[in-house]
N, C-alpha and C. Protein backbone atom coordinates (compact mmCIF):
# COMPACT_ATOMS: atom_id res chain seq x y z
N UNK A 1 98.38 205.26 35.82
CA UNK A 1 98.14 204.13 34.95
C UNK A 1 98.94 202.93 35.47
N UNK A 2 98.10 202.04 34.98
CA UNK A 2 99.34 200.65 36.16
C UNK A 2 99.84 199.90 34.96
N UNK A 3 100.62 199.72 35.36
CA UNK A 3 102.30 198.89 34.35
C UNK A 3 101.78 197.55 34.38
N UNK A 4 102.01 196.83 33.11
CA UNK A 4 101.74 195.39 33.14
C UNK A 4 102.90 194.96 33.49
N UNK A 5 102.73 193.97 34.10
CA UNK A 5 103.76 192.81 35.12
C UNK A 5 104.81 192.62 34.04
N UNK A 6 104.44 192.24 33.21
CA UNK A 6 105.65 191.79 32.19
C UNK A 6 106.38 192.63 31.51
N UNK A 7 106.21 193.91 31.80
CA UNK A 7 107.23 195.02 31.67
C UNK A 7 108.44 195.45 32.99
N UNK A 8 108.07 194.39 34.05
CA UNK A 8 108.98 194.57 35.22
C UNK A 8 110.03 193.85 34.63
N UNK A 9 111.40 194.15 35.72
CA UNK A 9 112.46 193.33 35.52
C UNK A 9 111.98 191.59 35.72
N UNK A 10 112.61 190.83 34.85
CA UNK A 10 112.61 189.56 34.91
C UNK A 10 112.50 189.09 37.12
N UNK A 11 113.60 189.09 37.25
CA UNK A 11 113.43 188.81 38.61
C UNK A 11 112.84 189.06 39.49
N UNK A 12 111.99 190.35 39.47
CA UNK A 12 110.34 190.30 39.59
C UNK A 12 109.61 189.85 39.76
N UNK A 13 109.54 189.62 38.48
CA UNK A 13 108.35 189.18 37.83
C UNK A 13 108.39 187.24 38.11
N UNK A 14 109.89 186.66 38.66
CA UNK A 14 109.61 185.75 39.14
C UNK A 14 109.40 185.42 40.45
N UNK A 15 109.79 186.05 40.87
CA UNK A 15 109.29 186.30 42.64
C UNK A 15 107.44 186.17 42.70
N UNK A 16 107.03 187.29 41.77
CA UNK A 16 105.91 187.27 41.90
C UNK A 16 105.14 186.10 41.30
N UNK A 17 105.62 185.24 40.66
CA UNK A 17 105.37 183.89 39.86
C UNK A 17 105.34 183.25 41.02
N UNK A 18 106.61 183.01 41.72
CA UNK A 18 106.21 181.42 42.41
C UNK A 18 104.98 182.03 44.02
N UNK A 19 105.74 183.18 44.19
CA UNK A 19 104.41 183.47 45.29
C UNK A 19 102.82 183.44 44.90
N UNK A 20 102.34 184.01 43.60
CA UNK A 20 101.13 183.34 43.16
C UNK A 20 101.00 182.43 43.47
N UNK A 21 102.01 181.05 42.85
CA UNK A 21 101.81 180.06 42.77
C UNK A 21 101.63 179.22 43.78
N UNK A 22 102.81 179.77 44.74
CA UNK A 22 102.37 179.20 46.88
C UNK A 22 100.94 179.32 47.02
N UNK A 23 100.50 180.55 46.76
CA UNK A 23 98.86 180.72 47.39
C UNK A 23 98.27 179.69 46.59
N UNK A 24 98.20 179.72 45.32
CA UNK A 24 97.52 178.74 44.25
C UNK A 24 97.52 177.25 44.85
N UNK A 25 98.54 176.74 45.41
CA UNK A 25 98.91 175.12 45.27
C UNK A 25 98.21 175.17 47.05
N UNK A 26 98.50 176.14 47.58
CA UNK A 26 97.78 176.01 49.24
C UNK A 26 96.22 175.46 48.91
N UNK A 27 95.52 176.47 48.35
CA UNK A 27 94.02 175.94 47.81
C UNK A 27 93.55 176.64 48.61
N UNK A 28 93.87 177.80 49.10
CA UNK A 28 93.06 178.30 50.70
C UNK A 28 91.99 179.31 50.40
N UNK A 29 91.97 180.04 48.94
CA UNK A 29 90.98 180.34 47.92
C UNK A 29 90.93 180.23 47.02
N UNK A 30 90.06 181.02 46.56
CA UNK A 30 89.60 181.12 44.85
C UNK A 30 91.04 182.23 44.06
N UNK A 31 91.60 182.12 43.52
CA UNK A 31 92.42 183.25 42.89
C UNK A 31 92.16 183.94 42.28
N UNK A 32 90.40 183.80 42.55
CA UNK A 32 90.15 185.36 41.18
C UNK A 32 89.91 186.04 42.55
N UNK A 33 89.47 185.79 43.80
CA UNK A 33 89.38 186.76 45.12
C UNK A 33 90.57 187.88 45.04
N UNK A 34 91.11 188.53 44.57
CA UNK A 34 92.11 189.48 44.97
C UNK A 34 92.33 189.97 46.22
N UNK A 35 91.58 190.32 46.88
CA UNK A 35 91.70 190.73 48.41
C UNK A 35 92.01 189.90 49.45
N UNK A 36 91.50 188.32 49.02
CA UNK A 36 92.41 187.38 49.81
C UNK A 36 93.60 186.86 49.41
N UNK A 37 93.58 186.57 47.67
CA UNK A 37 95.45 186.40 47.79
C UNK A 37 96.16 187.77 48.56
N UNK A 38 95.70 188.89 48.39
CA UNK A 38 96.52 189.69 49.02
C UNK A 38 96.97 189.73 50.42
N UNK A 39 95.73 189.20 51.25
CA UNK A 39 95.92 189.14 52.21
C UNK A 39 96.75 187.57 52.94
N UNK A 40 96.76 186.64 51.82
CA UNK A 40 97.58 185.67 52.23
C UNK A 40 98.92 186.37 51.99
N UNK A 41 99.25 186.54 50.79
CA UNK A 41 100.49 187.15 50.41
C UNK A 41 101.10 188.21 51.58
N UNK A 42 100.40 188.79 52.28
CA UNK A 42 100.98 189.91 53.15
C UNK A 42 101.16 188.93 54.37
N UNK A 43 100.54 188.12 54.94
CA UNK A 43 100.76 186.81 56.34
C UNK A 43 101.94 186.45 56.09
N UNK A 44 102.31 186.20 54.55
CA UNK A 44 103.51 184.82 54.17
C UNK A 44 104.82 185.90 54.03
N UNK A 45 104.54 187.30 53.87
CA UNK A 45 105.45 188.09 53.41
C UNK A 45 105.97 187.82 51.89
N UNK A 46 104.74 188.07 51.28
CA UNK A 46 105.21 187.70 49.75
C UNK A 46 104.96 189.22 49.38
N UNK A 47 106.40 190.15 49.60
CA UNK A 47 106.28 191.23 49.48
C UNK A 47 105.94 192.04 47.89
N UNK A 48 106.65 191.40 46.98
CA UNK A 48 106.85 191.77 45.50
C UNK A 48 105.40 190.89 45.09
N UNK A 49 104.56 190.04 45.56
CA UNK A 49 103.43 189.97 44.88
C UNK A 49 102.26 191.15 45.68
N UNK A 50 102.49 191.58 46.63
CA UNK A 50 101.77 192.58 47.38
C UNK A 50 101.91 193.51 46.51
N UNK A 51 103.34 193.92 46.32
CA UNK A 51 103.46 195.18 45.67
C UNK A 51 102.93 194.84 43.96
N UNK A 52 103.06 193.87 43.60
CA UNK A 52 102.71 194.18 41.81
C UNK A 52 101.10 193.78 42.21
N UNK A 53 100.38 193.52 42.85
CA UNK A 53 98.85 193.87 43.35
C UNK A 53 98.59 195.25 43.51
N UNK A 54 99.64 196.08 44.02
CA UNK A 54 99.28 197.21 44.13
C UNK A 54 99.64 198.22 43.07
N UNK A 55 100.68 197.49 42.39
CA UNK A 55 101.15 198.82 41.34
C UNK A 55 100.75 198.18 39.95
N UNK A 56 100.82 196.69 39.70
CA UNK A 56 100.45 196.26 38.54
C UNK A 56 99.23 195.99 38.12
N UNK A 57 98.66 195.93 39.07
CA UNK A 57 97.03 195.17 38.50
C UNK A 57 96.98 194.25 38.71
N UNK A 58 95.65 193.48 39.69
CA UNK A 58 95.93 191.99 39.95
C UNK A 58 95.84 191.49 38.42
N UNK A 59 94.81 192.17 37.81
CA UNK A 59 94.40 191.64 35.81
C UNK A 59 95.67 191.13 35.59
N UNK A 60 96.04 192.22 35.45
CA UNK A 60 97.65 191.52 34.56
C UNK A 60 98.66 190.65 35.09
N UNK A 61 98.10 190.87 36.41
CA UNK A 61 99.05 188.78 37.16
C UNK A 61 98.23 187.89 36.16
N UNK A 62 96.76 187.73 36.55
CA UNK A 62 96.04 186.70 35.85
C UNK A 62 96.30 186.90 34.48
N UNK A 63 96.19 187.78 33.92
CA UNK A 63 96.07 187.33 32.38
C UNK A 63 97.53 187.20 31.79
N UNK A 64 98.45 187.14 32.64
CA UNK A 64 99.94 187.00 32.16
C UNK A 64 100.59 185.57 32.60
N UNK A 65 99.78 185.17 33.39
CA UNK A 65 100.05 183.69 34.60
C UNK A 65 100.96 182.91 33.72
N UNK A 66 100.69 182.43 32.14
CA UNK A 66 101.17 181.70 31.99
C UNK A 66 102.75 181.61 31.41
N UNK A 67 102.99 182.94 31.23
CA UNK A 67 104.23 183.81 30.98
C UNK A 67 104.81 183.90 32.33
N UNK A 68 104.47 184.69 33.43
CA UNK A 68 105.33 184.07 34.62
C UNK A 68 105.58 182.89 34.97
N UNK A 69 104.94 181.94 34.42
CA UNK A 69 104.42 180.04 35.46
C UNK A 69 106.52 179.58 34.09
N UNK A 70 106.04 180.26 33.32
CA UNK A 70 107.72 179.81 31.88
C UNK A 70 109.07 179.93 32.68
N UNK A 71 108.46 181.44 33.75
CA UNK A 71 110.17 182.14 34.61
C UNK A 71 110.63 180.98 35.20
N UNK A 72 109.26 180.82 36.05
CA UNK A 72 110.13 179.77 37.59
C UNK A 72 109.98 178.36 37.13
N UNK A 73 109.86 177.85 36.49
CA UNK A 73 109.48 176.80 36.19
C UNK A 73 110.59 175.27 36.89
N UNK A 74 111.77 175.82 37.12
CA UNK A 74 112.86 175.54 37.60
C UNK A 74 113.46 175.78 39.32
N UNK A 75 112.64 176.87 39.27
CA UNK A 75 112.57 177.28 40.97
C UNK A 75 111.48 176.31 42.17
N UNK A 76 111.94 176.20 43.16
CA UNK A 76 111.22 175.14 44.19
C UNK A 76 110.52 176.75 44.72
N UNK A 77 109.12 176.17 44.66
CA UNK A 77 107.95 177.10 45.55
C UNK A 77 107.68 176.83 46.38
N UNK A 78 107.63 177.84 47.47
CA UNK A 78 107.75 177.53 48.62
C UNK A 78 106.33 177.22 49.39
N UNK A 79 106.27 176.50 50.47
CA UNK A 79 104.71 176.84 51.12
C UNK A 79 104.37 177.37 51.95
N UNK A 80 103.00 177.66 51.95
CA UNK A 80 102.35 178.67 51.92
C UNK A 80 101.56 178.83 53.06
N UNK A 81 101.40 179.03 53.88
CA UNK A 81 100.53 178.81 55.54
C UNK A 81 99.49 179.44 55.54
């Protein structure tokens, strides 16, 4: 059964916030594609969003987005190649 994101530790769960958010602000797809954020995420070494793709459910990145976007909100995101 896969764990919703927002049952991970906080620091997690913000890692995996602003790396969404790198791929997101790049524009280089669609973010409902899962198989290509993943595969950007694995180029950039956005290891903890690889892994909560694999153990959390991409669903529950998206349907939680706006609960992670609260974590980092304060953190500089990095870009994204």
């Amino acid at each position: 059964m896969k764990m919703n994101i927002v049952e991970q530790p906080i620091e997690f769960q913000k890692q995996v916030g602003v790396q969404y958010e790198a791929i997101r602000l790049s524009g280089q797809t669609n973010m409902f594609d899962q198989g290509t954020v993943r595969l950007i995420a694995e180029n950039n070494d956005y290891n903890e969003l690889v892994e909560a793709i694999n153990n959390n459910g991409y669903s529950s990145i998206l349907k939680n987005y706006s609960t992670l976007r609260e974590l980092f909100e304060e953190i500089e995101v990095p870009e994204c190649f």
